[in-house]
N, C-alpha and C. Protein backbone atom coordinates (compact mmCIF):
# COMPACT_ATOMS: atom_id res chain seq x y z
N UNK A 1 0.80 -1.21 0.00
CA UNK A 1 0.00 0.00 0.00
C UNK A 1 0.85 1.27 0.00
N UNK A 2 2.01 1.75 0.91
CA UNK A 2 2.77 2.55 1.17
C UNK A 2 3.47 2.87 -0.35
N UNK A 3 3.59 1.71 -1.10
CA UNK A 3 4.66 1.95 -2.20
C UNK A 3 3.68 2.60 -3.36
N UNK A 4 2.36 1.93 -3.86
CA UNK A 4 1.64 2.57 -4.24
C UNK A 4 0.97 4.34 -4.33
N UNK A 5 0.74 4.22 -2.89
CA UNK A 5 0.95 5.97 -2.66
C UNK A 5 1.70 6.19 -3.21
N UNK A 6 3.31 6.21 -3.02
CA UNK A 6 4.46 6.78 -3.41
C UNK A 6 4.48 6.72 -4.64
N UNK A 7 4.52 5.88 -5.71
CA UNK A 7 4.00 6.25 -6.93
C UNK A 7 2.54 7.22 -7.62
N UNK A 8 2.02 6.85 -7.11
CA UNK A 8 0.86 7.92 -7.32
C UNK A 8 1.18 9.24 -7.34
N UNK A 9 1.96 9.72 -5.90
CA UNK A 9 1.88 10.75 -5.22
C UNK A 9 3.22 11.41 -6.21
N UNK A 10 4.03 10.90 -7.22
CA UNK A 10 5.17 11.13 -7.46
C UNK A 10 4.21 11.43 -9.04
N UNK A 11 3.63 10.58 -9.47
CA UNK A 11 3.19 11.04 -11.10
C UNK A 11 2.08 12.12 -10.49
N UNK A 12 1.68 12.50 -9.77
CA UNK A 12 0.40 13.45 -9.36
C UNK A 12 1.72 14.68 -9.45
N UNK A 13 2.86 14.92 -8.54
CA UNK A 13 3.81 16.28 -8.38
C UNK A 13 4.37 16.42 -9.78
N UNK A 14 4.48 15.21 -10.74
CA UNK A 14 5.67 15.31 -12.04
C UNK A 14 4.31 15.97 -13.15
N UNK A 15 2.95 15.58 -12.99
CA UNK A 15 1.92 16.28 -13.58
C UNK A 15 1.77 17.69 -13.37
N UNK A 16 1.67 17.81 -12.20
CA UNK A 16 1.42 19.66 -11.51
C UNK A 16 2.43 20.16 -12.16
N UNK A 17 3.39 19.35 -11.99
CA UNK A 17 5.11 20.19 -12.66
C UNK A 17 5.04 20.78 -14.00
N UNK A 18 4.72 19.94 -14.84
CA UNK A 18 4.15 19.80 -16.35
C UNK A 18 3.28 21.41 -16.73
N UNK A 19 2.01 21.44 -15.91
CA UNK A 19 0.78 21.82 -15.94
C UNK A 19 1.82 23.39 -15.68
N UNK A 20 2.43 23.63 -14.63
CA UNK A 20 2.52 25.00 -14.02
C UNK A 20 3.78 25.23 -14.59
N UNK A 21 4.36 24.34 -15.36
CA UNK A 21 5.83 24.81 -16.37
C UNK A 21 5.27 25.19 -17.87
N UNK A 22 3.92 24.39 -18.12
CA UNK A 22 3.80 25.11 -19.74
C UNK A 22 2.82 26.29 -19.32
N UNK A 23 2.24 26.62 -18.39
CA UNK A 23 1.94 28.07 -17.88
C UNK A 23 2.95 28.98 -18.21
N UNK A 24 3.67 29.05 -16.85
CA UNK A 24 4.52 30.09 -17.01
C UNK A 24 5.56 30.36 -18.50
N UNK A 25 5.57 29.23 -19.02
CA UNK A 25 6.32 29.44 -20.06
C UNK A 25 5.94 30.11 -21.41
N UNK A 26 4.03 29.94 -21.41
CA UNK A 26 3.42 30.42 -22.35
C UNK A 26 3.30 31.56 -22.16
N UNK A 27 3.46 32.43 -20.99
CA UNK A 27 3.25 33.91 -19.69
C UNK A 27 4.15 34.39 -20.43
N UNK A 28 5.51 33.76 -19.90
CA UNK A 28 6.44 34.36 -21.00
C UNK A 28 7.41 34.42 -22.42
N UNK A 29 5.97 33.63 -22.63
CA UNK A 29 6.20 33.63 -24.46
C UNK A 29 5.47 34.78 -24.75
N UNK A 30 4.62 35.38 -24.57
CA UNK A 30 3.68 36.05 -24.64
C UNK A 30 4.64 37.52 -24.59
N UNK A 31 5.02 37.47 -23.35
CA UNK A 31 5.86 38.55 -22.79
C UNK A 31 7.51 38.76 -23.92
N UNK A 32 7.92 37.84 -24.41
CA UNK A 32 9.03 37.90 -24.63
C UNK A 32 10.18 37.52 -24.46
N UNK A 33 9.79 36.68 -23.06
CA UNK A 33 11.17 36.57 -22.18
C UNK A 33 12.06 35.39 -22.68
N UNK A 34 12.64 35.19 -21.85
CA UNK A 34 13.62 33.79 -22.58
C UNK A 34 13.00 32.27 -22.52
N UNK A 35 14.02 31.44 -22.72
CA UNK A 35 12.89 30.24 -22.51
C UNK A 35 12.95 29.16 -21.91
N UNK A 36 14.04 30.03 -20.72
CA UNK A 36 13.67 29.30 -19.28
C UNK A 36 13.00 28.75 -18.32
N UNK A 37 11.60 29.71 -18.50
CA UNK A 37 10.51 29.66 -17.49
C UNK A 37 9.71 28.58 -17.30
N UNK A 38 9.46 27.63 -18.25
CA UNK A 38 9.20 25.85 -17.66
C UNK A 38 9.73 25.98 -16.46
N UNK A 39 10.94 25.83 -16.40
CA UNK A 39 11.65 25.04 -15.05
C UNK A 39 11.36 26.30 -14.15
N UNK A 40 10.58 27.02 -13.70
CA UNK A 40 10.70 28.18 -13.35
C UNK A 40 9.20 27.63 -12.40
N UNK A 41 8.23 27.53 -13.22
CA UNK A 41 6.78 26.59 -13.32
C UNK A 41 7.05 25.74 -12.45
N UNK A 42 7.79 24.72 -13.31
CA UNK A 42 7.87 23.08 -12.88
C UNK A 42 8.53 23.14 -11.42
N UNK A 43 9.32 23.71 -11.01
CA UNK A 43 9.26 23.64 -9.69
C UNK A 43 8.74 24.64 -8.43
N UNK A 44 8.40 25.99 -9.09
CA UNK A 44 7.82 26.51 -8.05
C UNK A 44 6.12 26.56 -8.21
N UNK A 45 5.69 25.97 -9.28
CA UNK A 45 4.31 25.42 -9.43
C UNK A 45 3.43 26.79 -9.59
N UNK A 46 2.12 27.60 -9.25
CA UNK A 46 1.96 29.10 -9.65
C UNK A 46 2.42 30.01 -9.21
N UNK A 47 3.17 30.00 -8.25
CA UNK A 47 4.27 30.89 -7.95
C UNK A 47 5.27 31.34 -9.56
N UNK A 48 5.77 30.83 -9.50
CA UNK A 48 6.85 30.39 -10.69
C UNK A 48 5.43 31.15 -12.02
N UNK A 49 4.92 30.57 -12.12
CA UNK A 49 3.54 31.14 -13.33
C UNK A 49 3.42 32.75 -12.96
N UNK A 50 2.80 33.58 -11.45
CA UNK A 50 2.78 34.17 -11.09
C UNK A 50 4.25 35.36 -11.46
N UNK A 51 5.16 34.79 -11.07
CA UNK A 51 6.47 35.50 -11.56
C UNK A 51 6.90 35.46 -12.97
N UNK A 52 6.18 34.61 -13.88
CA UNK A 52 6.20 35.06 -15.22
C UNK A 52 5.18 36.54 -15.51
N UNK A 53 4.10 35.67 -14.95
CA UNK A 53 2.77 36.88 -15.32
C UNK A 53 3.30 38.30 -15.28
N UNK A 54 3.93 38.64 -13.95
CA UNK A 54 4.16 39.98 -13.56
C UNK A 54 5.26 40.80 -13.92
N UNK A 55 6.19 40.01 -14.77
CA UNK A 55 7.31 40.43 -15.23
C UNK A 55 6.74 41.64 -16.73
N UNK A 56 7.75 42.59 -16.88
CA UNK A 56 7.50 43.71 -17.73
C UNK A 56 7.93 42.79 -19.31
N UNK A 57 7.28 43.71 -19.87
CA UNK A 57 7.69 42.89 -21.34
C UNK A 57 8.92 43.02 -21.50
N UNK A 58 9.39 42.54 -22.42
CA UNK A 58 11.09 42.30 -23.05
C UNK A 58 11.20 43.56 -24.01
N UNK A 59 10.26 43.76 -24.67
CA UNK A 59 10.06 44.84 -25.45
C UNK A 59 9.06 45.51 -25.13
N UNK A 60 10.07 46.94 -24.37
CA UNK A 60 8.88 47.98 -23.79
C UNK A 60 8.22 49.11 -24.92
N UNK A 61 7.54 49.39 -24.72
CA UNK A 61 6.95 50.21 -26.05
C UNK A 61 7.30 51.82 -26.34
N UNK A 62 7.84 52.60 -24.67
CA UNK A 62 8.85 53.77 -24.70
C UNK A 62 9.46 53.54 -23.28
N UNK A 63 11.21 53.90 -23.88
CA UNK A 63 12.23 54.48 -23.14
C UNK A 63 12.45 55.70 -23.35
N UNK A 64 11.87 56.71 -22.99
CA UNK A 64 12.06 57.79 -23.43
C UNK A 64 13.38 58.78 -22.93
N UNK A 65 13.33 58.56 -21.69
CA UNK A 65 14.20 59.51 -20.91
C UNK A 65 15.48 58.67 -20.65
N UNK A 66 17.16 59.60 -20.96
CA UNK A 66 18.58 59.03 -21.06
C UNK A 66 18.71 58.41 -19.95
N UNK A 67 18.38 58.42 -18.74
CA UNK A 67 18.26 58.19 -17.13
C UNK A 67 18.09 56.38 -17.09
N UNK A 68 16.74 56.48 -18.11
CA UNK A 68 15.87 54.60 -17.84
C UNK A 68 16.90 54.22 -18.87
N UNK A 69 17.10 55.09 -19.95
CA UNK A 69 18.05 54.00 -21.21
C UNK A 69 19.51 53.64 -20.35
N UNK A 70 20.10 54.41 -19.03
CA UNK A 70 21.20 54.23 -19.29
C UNK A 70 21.12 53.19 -17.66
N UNK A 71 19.78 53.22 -17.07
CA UNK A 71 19.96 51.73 -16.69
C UNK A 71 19.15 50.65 -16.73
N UNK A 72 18.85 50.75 -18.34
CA UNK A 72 17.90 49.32 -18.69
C UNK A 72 19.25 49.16 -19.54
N UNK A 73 20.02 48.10 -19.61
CA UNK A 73 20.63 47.26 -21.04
C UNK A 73 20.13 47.24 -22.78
N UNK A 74 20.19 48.08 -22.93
CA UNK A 74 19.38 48.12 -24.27
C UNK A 74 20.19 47.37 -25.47
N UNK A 75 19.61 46.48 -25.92
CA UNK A 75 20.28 45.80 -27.29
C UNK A 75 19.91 46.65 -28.57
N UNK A 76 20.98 47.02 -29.10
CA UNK A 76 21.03 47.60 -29.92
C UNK A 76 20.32 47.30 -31.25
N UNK A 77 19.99 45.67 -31.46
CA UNK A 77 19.00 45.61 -32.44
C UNK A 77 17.44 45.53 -32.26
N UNK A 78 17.10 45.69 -30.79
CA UNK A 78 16.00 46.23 -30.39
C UNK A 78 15.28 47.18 -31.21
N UNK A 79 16.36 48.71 -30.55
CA UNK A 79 16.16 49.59 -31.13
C UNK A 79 16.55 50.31 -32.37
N UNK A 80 17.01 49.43 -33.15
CA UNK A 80 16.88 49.68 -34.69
C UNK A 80 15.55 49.38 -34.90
N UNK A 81 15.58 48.00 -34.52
CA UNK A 81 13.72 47.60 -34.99
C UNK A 81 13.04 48.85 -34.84
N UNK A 82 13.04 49.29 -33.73
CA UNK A 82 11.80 50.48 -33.22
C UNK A 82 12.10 51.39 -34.47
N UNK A 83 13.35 52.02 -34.72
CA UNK A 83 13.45 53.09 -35.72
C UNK A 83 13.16 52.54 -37.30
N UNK A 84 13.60 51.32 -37.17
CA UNK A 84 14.20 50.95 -39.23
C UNK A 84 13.71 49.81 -39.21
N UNK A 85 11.79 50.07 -39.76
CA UNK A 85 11.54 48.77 -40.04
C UNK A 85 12.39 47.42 -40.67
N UNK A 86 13.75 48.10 -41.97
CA UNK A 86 13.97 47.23 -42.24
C UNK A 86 14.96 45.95 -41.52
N UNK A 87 15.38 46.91 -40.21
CA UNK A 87 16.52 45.93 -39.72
C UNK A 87 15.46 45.16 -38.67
N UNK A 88 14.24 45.02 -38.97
CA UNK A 88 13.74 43.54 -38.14
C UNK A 88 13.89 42.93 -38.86
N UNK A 89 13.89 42.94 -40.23
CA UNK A 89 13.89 41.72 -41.36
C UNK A 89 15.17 41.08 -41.49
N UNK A 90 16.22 41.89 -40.78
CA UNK A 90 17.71 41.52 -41.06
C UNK A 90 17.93 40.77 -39.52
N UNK A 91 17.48 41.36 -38.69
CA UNK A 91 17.60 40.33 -37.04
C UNK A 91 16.52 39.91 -36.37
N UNK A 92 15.32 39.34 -37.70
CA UNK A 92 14.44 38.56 -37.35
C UNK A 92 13.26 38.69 -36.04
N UNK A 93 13.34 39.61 -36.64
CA UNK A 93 12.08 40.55 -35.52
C UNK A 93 10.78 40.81 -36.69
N UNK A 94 9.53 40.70 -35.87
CA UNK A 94 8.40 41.33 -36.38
C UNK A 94 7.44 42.37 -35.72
N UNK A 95 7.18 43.52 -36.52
CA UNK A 95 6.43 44.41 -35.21
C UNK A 95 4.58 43.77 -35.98
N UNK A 96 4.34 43.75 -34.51
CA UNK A 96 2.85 43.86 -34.82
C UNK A 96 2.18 45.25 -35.12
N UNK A 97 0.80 45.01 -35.61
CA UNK A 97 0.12 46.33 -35.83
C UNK A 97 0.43 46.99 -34.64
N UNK A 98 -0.11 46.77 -33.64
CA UNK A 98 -0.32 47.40 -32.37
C UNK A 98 0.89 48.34 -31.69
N UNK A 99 2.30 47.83 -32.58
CA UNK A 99 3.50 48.88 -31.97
C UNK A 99 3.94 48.38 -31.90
N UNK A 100 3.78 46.92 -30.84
CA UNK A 100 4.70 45.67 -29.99
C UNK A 100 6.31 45.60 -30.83
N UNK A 101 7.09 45.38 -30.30
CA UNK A 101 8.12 44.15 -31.17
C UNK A 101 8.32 42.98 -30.66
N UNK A 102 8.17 42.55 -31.74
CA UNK A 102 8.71 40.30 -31.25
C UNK A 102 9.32 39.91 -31.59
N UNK A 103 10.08 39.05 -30.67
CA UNK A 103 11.15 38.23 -31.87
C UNK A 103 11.00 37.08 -32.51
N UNK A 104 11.57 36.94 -33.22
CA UNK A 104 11.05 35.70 -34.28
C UNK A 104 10.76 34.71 -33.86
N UNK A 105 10.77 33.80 -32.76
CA UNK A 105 10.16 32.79 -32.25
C UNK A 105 8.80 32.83 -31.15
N UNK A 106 8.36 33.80 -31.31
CA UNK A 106 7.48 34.13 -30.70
C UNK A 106 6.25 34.59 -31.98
N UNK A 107 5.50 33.84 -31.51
CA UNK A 107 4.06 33.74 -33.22
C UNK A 107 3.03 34.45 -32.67
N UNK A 108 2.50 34.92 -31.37
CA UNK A 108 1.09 35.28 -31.06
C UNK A 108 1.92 36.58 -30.34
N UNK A 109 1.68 38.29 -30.83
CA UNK A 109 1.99 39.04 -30.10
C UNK A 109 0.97 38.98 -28.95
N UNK A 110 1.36 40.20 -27.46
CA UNK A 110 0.63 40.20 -26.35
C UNK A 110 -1.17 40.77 -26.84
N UNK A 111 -0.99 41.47 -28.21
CA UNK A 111 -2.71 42.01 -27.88
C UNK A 111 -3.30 41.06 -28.62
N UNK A 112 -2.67 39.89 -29.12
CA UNK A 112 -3.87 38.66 -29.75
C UNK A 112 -3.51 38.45 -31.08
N UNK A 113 -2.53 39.44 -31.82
CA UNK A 113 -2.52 38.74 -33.14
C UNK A 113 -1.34 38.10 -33.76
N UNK A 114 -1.63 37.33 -34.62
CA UNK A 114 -0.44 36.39 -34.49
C UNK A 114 0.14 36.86 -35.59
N UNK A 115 1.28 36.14 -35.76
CA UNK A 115 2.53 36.87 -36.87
C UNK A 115 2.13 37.02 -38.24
N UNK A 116 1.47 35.64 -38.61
CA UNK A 116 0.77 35.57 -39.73
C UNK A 116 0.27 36.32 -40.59
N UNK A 117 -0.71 37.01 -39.42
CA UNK A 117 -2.20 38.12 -39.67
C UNK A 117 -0.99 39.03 -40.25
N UNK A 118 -0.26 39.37 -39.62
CA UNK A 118 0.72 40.75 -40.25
C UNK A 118 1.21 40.73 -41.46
N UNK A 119 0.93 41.64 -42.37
CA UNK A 119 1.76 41.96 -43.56
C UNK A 119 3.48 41.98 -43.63
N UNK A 120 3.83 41.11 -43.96
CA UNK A 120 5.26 41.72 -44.00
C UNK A 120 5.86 42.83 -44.77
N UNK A 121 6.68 44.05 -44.61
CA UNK A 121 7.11 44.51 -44.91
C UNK A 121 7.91 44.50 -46.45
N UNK A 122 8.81 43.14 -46.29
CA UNK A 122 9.52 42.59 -47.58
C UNK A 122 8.88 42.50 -48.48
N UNK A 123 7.70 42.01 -48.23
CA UNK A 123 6.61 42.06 -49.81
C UNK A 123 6.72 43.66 -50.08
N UNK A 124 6.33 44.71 -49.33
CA UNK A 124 5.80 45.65 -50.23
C UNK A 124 7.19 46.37 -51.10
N UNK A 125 8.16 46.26 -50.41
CA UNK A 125 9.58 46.83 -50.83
C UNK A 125 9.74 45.76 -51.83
N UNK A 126 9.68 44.22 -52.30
CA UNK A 126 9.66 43.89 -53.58
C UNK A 126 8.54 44.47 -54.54
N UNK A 127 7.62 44.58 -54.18
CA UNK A 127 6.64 45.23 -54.83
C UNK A 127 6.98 46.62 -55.75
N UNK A 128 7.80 47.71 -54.21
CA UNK A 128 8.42 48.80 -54.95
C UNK A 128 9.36 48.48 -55.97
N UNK A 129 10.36 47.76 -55.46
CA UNK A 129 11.15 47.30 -56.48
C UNK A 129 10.89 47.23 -57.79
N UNK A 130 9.69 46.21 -57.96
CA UNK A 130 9.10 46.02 -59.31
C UNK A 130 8.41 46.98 -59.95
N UNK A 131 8.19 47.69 -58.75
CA UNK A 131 7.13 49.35 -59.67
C UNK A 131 8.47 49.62 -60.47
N UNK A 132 9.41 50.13 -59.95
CA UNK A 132 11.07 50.78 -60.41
C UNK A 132 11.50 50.09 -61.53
N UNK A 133 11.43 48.89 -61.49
CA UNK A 133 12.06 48.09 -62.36
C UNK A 133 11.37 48.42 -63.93
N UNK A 134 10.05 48.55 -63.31
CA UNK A 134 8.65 48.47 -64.54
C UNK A 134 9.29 49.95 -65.00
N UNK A 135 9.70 51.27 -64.70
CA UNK A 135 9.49 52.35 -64.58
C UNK A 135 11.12 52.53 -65.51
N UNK A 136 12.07 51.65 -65.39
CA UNK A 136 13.19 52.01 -65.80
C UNK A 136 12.71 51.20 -67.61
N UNK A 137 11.95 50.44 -67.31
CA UNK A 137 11.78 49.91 -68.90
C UNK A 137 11.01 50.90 -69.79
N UNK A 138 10.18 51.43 -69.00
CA UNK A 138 9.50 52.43 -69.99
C UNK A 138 10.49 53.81 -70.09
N UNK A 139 11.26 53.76 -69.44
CA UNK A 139 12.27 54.78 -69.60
C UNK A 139 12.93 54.33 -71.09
N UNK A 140 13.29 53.39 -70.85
CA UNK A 140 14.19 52.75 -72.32
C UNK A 140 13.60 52.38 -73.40
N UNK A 141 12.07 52.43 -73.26
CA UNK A 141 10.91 51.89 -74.39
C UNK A 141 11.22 53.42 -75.03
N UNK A 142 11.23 54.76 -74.19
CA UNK A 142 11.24 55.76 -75.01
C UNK A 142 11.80 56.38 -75.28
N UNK A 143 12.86 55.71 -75.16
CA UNK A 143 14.39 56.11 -75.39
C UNK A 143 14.52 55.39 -77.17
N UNK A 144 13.86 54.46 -77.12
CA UNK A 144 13.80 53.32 -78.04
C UNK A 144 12.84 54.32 -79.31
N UNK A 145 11.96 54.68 -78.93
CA UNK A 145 10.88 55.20 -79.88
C UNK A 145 11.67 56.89 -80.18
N UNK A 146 12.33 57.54 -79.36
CA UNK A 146 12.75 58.64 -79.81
C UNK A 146 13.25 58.47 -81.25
N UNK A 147 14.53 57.09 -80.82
CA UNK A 147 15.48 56.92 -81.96
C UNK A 147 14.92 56.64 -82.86
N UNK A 148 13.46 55.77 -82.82
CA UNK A 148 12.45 55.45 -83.88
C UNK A 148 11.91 56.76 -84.46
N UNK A 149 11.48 58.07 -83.84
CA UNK A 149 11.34 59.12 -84.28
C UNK A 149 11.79 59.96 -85.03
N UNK A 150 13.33 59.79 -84.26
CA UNK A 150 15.16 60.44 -85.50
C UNK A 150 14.79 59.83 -86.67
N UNK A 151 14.51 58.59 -87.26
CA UNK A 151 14.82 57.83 -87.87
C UNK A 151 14.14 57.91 -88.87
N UNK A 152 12.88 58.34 -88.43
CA UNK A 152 11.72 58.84 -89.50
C UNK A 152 10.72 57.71 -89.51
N UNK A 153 10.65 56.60 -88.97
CA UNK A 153 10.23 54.93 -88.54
C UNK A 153 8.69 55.18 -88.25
N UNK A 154 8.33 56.15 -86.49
CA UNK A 154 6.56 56.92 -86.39
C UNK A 154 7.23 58.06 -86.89
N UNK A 155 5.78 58.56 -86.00
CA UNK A 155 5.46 60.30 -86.47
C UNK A 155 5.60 60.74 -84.97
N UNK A 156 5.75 61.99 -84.75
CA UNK A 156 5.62 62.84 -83.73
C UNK A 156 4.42 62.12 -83.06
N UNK A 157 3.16 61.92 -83.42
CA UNK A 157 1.83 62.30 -82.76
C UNK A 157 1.91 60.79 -82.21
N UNK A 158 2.20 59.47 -82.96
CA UNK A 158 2.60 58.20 -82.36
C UNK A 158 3.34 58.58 -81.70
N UNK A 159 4.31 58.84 -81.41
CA UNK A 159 5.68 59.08 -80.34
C UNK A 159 4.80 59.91 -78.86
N UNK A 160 4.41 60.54 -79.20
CA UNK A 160 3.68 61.06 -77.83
C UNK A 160 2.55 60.33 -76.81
N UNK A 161 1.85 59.77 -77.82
CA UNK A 161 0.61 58.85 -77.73
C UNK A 161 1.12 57.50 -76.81
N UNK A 162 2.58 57.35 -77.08
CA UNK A 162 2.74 56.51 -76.67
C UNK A 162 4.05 56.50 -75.42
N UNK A 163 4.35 57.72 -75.56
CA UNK A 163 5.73 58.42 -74.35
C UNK A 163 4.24 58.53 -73.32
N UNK A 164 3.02 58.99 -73.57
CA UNK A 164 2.08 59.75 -72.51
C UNK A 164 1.76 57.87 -71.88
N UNK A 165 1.14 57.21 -72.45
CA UNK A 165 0.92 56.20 -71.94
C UNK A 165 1.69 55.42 -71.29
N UNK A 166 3.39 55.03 -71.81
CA UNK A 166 4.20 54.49 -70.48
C UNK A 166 4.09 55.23 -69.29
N UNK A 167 4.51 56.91 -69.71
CA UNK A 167 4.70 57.15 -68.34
C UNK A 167 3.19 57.73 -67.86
N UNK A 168 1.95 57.28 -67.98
CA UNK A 168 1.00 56.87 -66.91
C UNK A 168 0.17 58.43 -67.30
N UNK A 169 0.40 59.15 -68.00
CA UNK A 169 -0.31 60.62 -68.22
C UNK A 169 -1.27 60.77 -68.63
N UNK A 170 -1.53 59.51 -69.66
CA UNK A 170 -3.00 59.76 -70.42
C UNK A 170 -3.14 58.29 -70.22
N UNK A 171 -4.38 58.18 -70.02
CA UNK A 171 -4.92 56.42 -70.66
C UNK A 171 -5.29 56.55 -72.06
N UNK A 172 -5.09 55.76 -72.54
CA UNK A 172 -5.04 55.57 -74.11
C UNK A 172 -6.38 55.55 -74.18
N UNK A 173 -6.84 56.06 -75.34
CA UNK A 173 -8.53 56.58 -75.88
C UNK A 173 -8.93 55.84 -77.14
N UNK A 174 -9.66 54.94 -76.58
CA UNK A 174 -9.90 53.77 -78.00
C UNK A 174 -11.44 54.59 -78.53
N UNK A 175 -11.13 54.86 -80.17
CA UNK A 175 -11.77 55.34 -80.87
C UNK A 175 -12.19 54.46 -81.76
């Protein structure tokens, strides 16, 4: 009978352990923090959860004054993120709508939305890209038709009709 208890009583504490380590650890996934806090759980049970909960985010939303910056540790690719959207894309950070920053292993920011839902940035800067790219060809399409113009090849009134339409001035007027 005695030994029984003792097994019981040992998978009943290694369960609670379980239960109050993927707590706190989800507390501070949420938060940011590192990804210690299982064992943080698992042995101090909601205590350990409790001391995730209450901890400040990893990424605060303002340091404003030189005083807090010069005694919080600030990582320097933190605060690029905050300034230059593009250097989250380079040290794997995503900001949510809401302001937040996260770091890349972290999928559900703190106000509910997950990484997914967010637009990335990189799309729209390929996007620009391709506007530019589109924009340097019609540069050279009428670079192309001038010489066709020298040449005596159109006429003036084609050459315009069609300089106005690359670069976006007129929509072409089907008669």
């Amino acid at each position: 009978m005695p030994v029984l208890f003792i097994v019981v009583w040992i998978i009943v504490v290694i369960v609670h352990g379980i239960f109050w380590g993927s707590m706190a650890q989800s507390a501070a996934d949420r938060k940011g923090l590192g990804p210690n806090w299982f064992l943080c759980g698992f042995f101090l049970g909601p205590i350990g959860y409790l001391v995730a909960k209450v901890q400040d985010d990893r990424f605060p939303k303002t340091y404003t004054s030189p005083e807090v910056k010069a005694r919080v540790r600030y990582k320097p690719s933190y605060e690029q993120q905050r300034n230059n959207p593009q250097a989250a894309i380079q040290n794997n950070f995503w900001t949510c709508s809401c302001g937040r920053v996260n770091a890349s292993y972290i999928t559900t920011c703190a106000c509910g939305k997950m990484r997914e839902e967010i637009p990335l940035p990189e799309k729209e800067e390929k996007k620009e890209k391709a506007d530019e790219g589109q924009e340097l060809k019609n540069f050279a399409l009428i670079r192309e038709l001038k010489s066709l113009l020298d040449d005596g090849i159109i006429t003036e009134a084609e050459f315009d009709a069609k300089k106005k339409q690359l670069l976006g001035l007129d929509d072409p007027v089907v008669k």
